[in-house]
C-alpha atoms as a PDB file:
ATOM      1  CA  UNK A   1     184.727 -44.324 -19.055  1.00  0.00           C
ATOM      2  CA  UNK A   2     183.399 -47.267 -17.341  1.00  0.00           C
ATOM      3  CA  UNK A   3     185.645 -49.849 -19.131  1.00  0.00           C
ATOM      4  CA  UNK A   4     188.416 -47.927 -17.717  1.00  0.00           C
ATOM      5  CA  UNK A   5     188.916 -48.258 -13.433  1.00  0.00           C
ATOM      6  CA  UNK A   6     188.403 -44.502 -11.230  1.00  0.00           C
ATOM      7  CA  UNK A   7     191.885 -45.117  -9.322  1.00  0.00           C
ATOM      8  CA  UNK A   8     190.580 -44.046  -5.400  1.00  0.00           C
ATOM      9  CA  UNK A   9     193.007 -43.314  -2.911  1.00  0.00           C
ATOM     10  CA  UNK A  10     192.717 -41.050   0.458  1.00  0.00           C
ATOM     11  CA  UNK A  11     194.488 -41.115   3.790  1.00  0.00           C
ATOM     12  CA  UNK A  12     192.658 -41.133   7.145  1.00  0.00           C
ATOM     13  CA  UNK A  13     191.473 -37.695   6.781  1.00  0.00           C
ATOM     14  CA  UNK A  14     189.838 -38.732   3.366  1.00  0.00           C
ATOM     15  CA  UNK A  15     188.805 -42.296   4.397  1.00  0.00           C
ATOM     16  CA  UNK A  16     185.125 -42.092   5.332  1.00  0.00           C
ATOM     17  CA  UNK A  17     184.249 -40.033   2.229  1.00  0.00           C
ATOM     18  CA  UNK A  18     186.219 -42.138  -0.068  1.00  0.00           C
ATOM     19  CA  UNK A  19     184.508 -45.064   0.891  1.00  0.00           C
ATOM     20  CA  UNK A  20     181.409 -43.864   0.160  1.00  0.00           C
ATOM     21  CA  UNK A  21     182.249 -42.424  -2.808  1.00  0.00           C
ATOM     22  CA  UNK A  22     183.754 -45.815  -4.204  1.00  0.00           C
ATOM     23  CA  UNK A  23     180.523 -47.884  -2.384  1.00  0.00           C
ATOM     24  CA  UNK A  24     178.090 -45.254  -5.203  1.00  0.00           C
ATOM     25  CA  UNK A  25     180.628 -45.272  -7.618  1.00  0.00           C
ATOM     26  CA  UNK A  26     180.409 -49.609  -7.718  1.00  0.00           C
ATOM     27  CA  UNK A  27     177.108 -49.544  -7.622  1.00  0.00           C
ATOM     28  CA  UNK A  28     176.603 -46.985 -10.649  1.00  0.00           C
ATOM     29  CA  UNK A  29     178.836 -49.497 -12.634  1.00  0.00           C
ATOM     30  CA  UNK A  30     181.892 -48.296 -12.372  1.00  0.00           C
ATOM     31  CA  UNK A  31     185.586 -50.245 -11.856  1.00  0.00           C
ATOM     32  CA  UNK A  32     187.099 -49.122  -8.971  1.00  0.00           C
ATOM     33  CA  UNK A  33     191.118 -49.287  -8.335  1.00  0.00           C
ATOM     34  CA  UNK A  34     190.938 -48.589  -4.269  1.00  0.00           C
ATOM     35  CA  UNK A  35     194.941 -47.548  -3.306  1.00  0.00           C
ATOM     36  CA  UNK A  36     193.939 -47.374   0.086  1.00  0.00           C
ATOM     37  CA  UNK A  37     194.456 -46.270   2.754  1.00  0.00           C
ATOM     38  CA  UNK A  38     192.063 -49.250   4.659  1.00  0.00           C
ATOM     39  CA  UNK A  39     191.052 -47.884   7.944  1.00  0.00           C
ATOM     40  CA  UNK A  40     190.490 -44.273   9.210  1.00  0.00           C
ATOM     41  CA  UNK A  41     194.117 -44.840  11.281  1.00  0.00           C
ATOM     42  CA  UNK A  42     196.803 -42.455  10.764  1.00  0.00           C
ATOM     43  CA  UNK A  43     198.471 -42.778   7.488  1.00  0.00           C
ATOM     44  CA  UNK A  44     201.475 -40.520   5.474  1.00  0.00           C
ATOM     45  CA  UNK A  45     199.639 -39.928   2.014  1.00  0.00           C
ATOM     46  CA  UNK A  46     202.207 -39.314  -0.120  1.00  0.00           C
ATOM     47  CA  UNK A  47     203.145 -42.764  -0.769  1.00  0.00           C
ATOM     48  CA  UNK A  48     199.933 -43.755  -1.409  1.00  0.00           C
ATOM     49  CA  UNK A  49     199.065 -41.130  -3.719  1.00  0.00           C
ATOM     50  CA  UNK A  50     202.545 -41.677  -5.855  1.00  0.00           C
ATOM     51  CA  UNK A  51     201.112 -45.006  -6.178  1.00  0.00           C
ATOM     52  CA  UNK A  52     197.377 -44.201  -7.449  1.00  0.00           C
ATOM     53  CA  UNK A  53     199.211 -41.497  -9.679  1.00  0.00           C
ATOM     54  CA  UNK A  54     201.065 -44.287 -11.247  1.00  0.00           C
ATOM     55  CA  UNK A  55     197.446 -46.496 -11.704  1.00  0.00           C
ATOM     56  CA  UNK A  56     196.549 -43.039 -13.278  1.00  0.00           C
ATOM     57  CA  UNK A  57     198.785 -42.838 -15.773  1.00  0.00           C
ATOM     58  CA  UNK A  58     199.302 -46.300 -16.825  1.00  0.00           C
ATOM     59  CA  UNK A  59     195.808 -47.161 -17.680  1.00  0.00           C
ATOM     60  CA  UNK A  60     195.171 -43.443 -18.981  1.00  0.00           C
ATOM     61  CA  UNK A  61     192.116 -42.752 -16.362  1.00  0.00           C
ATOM     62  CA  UNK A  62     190.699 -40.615 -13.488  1.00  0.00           C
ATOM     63  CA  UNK A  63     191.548 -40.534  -9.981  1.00  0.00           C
ATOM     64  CA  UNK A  64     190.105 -39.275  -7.418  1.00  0.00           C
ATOM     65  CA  UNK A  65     191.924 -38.638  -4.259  1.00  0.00           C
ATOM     66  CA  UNK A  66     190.664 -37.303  -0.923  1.00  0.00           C
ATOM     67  CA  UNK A  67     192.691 -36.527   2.391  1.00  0.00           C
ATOM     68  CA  UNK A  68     192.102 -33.548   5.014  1.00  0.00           C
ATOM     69  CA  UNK A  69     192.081 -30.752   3.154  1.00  0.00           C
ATOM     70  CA  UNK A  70     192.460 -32.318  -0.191  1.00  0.00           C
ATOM     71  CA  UNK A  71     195.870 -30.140  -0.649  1.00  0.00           C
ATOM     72  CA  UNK A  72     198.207 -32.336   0.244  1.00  0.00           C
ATOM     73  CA  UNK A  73     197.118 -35.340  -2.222  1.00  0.00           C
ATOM     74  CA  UNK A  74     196.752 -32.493  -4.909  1.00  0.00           C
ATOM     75  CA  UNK A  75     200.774 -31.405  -4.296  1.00  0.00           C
ATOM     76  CA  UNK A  76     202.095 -34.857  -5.213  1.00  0.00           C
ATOM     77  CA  UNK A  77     199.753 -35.684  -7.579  1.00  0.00           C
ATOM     78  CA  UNK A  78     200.619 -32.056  -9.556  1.00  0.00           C
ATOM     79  CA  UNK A  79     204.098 -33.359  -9.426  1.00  0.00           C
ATOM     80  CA  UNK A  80     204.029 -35.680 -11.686  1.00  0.00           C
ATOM     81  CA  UNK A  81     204.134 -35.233 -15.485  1.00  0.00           C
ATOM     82  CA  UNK A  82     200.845 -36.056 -17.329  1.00  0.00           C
ATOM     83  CA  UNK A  83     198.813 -35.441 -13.919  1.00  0.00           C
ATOM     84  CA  UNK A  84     196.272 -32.541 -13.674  1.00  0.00           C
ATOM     85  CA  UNK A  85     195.080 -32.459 -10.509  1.00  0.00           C
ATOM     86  CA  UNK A  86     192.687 -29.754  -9.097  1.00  0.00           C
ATOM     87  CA  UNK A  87     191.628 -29.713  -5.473  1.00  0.00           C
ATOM     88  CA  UNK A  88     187.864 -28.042  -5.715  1.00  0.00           C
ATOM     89  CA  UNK A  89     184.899 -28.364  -3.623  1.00  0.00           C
ATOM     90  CA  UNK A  90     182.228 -26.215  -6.477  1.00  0.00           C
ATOM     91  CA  UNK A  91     180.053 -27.667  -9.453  1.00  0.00           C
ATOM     92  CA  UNK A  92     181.923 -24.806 -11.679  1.00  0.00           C
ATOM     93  CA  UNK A  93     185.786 -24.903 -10.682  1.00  0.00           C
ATOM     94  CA  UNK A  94     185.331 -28.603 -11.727  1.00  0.00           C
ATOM     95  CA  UNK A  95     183.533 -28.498 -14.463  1.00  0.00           C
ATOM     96  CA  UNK A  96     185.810 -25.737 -16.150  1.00  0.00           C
ATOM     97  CA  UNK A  97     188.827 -28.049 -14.763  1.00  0.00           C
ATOM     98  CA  UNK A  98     187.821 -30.571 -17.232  1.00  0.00           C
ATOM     99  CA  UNK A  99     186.608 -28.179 -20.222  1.00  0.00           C
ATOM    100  CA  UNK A 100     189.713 -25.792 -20.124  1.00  0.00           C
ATOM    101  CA  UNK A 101     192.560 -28.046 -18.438  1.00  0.00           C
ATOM    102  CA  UNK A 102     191.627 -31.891 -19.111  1.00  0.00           C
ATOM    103  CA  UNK A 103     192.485 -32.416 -15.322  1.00  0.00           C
ATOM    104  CA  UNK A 104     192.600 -36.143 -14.921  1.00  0.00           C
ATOM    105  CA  UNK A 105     192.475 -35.901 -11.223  1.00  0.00           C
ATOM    106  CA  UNK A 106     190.058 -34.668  -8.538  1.00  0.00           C
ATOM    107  CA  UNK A 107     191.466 -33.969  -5.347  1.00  0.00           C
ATOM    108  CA  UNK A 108     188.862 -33.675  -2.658  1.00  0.00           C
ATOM    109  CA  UNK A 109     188.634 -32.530   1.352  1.00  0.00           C
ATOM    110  CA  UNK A 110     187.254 -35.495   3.643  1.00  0.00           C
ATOM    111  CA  UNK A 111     186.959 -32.644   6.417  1.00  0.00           C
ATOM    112  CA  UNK A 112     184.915 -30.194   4.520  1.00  0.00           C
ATOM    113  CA  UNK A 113     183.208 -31.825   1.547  1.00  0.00           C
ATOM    114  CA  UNK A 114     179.929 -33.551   2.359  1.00  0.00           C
ATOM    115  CA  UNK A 115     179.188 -36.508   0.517  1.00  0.00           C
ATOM    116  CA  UNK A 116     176.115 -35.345  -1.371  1.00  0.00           C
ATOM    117  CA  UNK A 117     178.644 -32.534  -2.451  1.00  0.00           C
ATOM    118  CA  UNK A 118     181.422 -34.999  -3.073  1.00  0.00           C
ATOM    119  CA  UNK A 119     179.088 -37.283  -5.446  1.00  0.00           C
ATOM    120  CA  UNK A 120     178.031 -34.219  -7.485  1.00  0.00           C
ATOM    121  CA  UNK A 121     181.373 -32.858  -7.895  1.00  0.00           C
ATOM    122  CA  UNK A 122     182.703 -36.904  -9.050  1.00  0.00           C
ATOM    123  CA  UNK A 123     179.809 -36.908 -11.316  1.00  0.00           C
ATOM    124  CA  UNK A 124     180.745 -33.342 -12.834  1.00  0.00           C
ATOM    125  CA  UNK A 125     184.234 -34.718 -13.412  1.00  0.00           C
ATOM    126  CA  UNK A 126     183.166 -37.793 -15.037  1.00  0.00           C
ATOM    127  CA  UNK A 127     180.844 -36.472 -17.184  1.00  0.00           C
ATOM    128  CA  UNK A 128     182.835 -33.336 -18.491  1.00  0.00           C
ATOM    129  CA  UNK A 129     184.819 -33.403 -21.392  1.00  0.00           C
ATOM    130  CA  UNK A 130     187.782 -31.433 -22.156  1.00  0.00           C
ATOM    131  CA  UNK A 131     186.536 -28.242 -24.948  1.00  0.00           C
ATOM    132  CA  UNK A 132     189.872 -29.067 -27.098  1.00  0.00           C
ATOM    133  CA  UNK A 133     191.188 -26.294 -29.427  1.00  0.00           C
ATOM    134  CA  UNK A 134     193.125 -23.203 -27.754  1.00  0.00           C
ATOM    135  CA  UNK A 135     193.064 -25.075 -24.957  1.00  0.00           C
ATOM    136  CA  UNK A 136     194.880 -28.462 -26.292  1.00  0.00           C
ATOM    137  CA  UNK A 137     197.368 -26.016 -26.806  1.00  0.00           C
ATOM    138  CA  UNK A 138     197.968 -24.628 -23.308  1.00  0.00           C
ATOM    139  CA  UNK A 139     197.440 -28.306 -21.884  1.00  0.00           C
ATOM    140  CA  UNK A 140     200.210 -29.539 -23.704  1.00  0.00           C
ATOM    141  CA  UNK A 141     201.942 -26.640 -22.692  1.00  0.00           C
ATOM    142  CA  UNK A 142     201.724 -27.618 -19.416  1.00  0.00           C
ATOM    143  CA  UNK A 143     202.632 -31.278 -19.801  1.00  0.00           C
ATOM    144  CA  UNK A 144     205.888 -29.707 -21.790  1.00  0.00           C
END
């Protein structure tokens, strides 16, 4: 996964914790495609995360996108076909994400994930492969 960029993106609600999530992400050796937004000034995040959904898709990676609440980012990015996006904030909902869905995306709350939380749940998401099978099936189903 690490010869492949994490494509980052958050609005202002999201900005703090994506930073530091990209600053230990870069130094754990990981390529980093940052979207934006650049400053913790107001921003509309839909544009931004149509944009990191396209990074997504074209070079077949993860994304990780954090505003507010996280639910905003996780409506456009769920829009798209080929995007799984969940918007979670526990160890399990993301690891079975990955093992029974393949989500490709992990939408995250800047207001009300801590970053020690945040990291975890990244690293979860990274690390977790998709269990195949019956569940190939129903992903496919839902890219269909």
């Amino acid at each position: 996964m690490k010869n492949k960029p994490i494509v980052m993106m958050s609005d202002h609600g999201g900005f703090e914790l994506k930073e530091k999530l990209k600053a230990w992400l870069l130094s754990s050796g990981f390529r980093v495609d940052d979207i934006g937004t650049n400053s913790a000034e107001a921003v509309d995040y839909p544009c931004l995360a149509k944009k990191a959904v396209k990074l997504v898709l074209h070079h077949d990676t993860y994304g990780i996108f954090v505003c507010g609440a996280g639910v905003g980012v996780s409506i456009v990015a769920n829009r798209h076909k080929g995007i799984r996006a969940v918007l979670a904030d526990k160890d399990v909902i993301v690891q079975l994400s990955r093992q029974h869905n393949d989500c490709n995306v992990l939408c995250l709350g800047g207001r009300f994930v801590e970053f020690e939380q945040a990291k975890k749940l990244v690293q979860i998401f990274i690390e977790t492969g998709a269990l195949g099978e019956q569940h190939a099936r129903r992903v496919l189903a839902i890219d269909n």
